[in-house]
Protein backbone atom coordinates (compact mmCIF):
# COMPACT_ATOMS: atom_id res chain seq x y z
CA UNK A 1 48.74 -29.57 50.87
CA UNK A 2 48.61 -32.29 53.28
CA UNK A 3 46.81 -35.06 51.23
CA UNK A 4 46.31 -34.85 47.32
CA UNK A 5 44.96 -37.86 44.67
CA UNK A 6 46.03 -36.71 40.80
CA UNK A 7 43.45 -38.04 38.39
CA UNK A 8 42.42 -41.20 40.25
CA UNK A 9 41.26 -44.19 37.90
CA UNK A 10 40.50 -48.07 39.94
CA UNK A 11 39.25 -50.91 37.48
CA UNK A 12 37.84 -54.10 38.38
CA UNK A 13 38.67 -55.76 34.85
CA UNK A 14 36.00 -53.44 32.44
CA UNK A 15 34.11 -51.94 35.63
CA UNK A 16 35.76 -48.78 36.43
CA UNK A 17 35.01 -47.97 40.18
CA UNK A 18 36.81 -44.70 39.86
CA UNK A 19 37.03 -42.51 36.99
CA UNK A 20 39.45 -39.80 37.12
CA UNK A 21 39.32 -38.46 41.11
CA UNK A 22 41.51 -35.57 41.90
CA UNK A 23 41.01 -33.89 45.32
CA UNK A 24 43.31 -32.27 47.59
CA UNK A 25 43.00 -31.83 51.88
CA UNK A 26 44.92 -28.59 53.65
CA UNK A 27 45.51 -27.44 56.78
CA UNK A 28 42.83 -27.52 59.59
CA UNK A 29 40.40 -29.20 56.97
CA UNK A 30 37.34 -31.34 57.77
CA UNK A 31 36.46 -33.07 54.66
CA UNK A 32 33.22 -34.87 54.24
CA UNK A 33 33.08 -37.83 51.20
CA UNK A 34 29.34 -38.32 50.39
CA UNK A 35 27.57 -40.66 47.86
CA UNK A 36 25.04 -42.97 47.32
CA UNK A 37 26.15 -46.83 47.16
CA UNK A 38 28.03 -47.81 44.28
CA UNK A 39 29.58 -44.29 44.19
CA UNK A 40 33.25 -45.49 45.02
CA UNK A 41 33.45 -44.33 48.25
CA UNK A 42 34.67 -47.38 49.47
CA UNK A 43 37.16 -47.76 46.49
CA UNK A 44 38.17 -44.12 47.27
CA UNK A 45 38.80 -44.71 50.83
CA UNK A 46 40.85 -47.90 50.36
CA UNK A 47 42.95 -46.20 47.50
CA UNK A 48 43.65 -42.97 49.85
CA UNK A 49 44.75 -45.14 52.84
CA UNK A 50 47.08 -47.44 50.73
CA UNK A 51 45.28 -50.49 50.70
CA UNK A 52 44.62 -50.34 47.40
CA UNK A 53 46.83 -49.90 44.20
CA UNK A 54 45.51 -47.34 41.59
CA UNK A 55 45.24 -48.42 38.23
CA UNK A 56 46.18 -44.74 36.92
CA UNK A 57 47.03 -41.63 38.69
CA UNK A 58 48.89 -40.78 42.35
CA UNK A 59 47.61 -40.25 45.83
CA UNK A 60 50.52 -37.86 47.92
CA UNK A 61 50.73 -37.87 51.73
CA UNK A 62 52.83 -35.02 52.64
CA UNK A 63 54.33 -35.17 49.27
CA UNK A 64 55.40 -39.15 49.09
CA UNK A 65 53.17 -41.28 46.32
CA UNK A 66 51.67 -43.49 48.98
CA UNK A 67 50.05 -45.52 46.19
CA UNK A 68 49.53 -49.27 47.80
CA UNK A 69 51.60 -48.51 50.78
CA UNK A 70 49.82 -50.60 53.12
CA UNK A 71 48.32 -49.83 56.37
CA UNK A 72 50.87 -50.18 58.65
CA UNK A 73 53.19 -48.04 56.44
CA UNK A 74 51.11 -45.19 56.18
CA UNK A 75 50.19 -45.44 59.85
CA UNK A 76 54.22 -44.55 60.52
CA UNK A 77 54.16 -41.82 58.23
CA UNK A 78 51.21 -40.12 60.20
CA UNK A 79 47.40 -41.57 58.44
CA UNK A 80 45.36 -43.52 60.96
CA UNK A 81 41.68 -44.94 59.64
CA UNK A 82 39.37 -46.06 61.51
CA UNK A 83 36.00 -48.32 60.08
CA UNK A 84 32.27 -48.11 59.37
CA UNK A 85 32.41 -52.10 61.41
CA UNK A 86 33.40 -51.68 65.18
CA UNK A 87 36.93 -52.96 65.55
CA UNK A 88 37.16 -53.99 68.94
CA UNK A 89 39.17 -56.27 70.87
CA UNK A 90 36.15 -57.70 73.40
CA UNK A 91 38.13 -59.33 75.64
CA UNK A 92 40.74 -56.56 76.56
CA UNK A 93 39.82 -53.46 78.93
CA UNK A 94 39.42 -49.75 77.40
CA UNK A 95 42.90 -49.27 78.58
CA UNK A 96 44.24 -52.27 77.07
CA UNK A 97 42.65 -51.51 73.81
CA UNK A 98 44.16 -47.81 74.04
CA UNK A 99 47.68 -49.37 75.59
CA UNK A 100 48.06 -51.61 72.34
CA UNK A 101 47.56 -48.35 69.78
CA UNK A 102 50.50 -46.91 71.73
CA UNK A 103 52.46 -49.81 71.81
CA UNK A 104 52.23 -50.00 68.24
CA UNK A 105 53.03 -46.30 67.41
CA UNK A 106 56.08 -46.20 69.99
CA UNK A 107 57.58 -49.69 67.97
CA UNK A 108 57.24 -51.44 70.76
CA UNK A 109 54.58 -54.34 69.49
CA UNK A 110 57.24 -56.90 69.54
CA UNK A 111 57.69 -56.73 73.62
CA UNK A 112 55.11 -59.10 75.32
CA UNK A 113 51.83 -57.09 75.76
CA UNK A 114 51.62 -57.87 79.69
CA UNK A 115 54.92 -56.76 80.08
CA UNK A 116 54.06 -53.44 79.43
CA UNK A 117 52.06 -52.37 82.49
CA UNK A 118 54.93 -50.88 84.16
CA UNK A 119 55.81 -48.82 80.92
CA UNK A 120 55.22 -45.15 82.00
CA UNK A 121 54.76 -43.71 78.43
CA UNK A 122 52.95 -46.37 77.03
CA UNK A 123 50.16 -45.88 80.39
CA UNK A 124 50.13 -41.94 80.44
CA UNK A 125 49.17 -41.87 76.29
CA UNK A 126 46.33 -44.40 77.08
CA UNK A 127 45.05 -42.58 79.72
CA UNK A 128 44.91 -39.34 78.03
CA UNK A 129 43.12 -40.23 75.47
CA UNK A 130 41.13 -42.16 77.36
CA UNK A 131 40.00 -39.07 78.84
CA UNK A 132 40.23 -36.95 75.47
CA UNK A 133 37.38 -39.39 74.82
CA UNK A 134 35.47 -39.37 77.72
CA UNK A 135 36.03 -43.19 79.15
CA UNK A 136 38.50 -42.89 82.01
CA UNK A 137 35.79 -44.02 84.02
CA UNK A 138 35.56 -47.19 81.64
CA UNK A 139 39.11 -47.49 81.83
CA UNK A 140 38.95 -51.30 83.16
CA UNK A 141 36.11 -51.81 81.86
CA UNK A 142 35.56 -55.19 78.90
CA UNK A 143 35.08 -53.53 75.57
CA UNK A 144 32.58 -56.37 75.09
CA UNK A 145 30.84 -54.59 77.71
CA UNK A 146 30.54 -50.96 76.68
CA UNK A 147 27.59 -50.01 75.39
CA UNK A 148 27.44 -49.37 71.11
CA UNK A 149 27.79 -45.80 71.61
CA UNK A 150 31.39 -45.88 73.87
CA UNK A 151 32.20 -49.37 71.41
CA UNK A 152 32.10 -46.49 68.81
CA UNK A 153 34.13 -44.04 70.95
CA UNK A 154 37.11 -46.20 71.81
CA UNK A 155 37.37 -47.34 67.67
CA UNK A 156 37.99 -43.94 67.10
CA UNK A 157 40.45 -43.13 70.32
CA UNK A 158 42.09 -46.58 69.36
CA UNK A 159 42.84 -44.86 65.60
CA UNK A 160 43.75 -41.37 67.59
CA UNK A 161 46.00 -42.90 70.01
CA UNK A 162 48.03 -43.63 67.03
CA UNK A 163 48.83 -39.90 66.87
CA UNK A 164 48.56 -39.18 63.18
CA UNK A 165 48.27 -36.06 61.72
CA UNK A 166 45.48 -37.26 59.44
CA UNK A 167 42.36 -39.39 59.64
CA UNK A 168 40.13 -40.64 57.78
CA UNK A 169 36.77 -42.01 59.76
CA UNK A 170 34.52 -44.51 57.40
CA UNK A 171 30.91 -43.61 59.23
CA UNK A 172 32.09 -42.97 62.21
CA UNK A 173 28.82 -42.34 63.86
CA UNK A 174 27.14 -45.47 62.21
CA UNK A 175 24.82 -48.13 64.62
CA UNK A 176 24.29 -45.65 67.12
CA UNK A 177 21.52 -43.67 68.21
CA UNK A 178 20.82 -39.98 66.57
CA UNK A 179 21.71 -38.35 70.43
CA UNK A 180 24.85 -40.68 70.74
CA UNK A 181 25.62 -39.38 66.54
CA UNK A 182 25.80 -35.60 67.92
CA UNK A 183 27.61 -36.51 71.27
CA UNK A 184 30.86 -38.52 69.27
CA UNK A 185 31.70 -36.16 66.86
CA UNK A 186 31.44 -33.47 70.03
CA UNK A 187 33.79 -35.57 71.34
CA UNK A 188 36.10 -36.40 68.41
CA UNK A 189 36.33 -32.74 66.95
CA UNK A 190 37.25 -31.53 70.84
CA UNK A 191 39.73 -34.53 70.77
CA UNK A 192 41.56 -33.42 67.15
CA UNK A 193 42.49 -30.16 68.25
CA UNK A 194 43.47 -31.09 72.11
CA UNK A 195 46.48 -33.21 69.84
CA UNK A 196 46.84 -31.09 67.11
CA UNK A 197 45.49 -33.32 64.09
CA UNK A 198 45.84 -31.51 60.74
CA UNK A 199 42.94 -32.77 59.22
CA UNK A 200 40.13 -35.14 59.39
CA UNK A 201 38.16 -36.62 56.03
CA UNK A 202 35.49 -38.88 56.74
CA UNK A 203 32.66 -40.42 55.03
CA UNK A 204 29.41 -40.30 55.96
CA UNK A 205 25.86 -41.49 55.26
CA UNK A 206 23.69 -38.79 57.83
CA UNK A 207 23.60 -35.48 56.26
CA UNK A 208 23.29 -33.66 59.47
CA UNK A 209 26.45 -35.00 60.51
CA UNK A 210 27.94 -33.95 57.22
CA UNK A 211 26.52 -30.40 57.08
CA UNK A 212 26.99 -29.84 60.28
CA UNK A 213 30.49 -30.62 60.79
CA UNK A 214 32.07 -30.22 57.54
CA UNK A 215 33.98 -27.57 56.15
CA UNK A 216 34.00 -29.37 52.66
CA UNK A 217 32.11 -32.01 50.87
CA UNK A 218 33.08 -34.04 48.25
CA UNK A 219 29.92 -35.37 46.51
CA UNK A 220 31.44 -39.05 44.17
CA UNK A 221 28.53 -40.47 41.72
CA UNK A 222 29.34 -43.33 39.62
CA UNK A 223 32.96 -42.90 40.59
CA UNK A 224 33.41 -39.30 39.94
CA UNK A 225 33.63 -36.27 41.55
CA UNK A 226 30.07 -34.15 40.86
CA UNK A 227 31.13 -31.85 43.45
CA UNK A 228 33.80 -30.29 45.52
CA UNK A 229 32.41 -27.14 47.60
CA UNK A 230 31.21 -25.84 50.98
CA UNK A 231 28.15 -27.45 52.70
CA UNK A 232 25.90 -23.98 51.49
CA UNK A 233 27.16 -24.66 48.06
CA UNK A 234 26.37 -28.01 47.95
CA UNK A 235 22.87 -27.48 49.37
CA UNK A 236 22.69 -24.65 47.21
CA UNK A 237 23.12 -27.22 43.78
CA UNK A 238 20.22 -29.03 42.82
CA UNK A 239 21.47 -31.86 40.92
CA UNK A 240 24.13 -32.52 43.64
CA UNK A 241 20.56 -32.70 46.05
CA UNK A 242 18.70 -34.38 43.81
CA UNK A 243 21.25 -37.09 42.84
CA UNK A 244 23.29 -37.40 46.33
CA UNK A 245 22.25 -35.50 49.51
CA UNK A 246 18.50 -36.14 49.48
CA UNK A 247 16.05 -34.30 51.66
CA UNK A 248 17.42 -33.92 54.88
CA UNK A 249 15.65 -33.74 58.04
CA UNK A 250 15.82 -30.40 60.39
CA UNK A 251 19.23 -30.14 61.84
CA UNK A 252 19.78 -31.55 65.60
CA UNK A 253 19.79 -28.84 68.20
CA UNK A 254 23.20 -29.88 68.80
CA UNK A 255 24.20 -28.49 65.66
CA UNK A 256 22.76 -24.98 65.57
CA UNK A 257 24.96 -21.85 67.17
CA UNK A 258 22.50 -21.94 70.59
CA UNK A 259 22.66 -26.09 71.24
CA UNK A 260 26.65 -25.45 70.76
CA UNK A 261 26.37 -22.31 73.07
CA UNK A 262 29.73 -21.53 71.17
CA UNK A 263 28.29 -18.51 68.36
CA UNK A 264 32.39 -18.22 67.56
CA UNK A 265 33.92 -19.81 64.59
CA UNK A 266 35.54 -22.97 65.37
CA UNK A 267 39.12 -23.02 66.65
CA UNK A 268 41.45 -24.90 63.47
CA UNK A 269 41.76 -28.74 63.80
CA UNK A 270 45.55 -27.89 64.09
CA UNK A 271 44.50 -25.99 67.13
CA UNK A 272 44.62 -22.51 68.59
CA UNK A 273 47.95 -21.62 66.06
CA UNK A 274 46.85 -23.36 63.09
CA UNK A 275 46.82 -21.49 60.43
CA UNK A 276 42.90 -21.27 59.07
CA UNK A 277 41.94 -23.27 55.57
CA UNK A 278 41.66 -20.57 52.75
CA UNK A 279 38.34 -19.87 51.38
CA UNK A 280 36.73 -21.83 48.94
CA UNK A 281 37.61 -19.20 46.54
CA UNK A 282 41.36 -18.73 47.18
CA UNK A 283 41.51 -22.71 46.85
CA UNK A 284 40.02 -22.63 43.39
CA UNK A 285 43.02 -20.11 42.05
């Protein structure tokens, strides 16, 4: 178990924004939250990353109660986030932005940032996740200048450049266009197993982006869990469709076995030697 919340409970003096949340994330995992505002998703996501305190109940990160760790903490013990907002810095290059995610995983933030041109580790991790994500022609180019879809890309490489073995994406295909949507999480589930990541949870408003990626989905309503279960299940449950999915639209041709060209199962997040996630049935026990 590589990330587990006990029995969750968040209150905001009487309102309670999370009522008893247990969920657990293994191996090779990629764990979809959905729910419609006012679920808790938010309050989840800030509770499994640290920001937040519970008010009853434990979150475990490779078996340490991370509960209100902060950030920066949990970001050395191997969680990176990135947000539903573009975090950008406009006025430094791609490689700049990717150079200052590595500077701050190698403990090396408190060296003056120009300084570190010349450092050859610091410049070979940039660059290959630069390329991981498909902008090493960008490389010196203004994030201010990238168009949404690439702003959206190097957010995410800046939170993989951390090199954590678990992330958590808030929307990470939100403000861009549906072909751009398909094209980034091509991109970021190629880029999680090229560096081994364990496990990826994100949360996510387009339901083809959910059901087509996800191996899991955790459906929250009115800050508890109505559903844990596999994207056929969950499609499969009426009042989980009804009260959180929706009607969706047809797939994208991306997502079907023939606009992948790949009719294989998909290779383990922790990469060609990861041991595969049990079924959904083996978890249950």
């Amino acid at each position: 178990m590589i990330l587990e919340a006990l029995d969750i409970r968040k209150l905001y003096g009487a309102y309670v924004a999370l009522d008893g949340v247990s969920l657990s994330i293994r191996e090779g995992e990629f764990v979809s939250i959905i729910g419609p505002n006012g679920a808790g998703k938010s309050t989840l996501i800030n509770v499994l990353t640290g920001v937040l305190q519970p008010s009853a109940g434990s979150v475990r990160f490779k078996g340490k109660d991370i509960g209100g760790i902060g950030t920066v903490a949990l970001t050395r013990l191997g969680m990176a986030r990135s947000f539903q907002l573009v975090q950008i810095f406009p006025e430094l290059t791609v490689l700049e932005t990717l150079q200052a995610a590595a500077i701050s995983r190698l403990g090396r933030g408190a060296r003056l940032f120009t300084s570190l041109a010349g450092d050859s580790q610091v410049q070979a991790d940039a660059l290959e996740v630069a390329s991981l994500f498909g902008l090493s022609g960008k490389a010196h180019a203004l994030a201010r200048e990238l168009p949404q879809g690439d702003k959206k890309l190097l957010d995410v490489a800046s939170a993989f450049a951390l090199r954590p073995e678990i992330i958590l994406l808030d929307e990470p295909t939100s403000g861009v266009s549906t072909a751009d949507k398909h094209a980034i999480m091509e991109i970021l589930v190629g880029a999680a197993k090229r560096i081994g990541l364990r496990a990826i949870i994100q949360v996510e408003h387009d339901m083809d982006i959910v059901f087509g990626y996800s191996d899991r989905i955790i459906a929250l309503h009115q800050g508890k869990v109505l559903a844990d279960a596999t994207p056929a299940e969950i499609e499969a449950d009426a009042k989980v469709v009804d009260m959180v999915v929706g009607r969706r639209r047809a797939p994208h041709p991306a997502l079907s076995p023939e606009g992948r060209g790949n009719p294989e199962p998909p290779t383990p997040l922790g990469g060609e030697n990861a041991e595969p996630s049990p079924p959904m049935g083996e978890r249950a026990g």
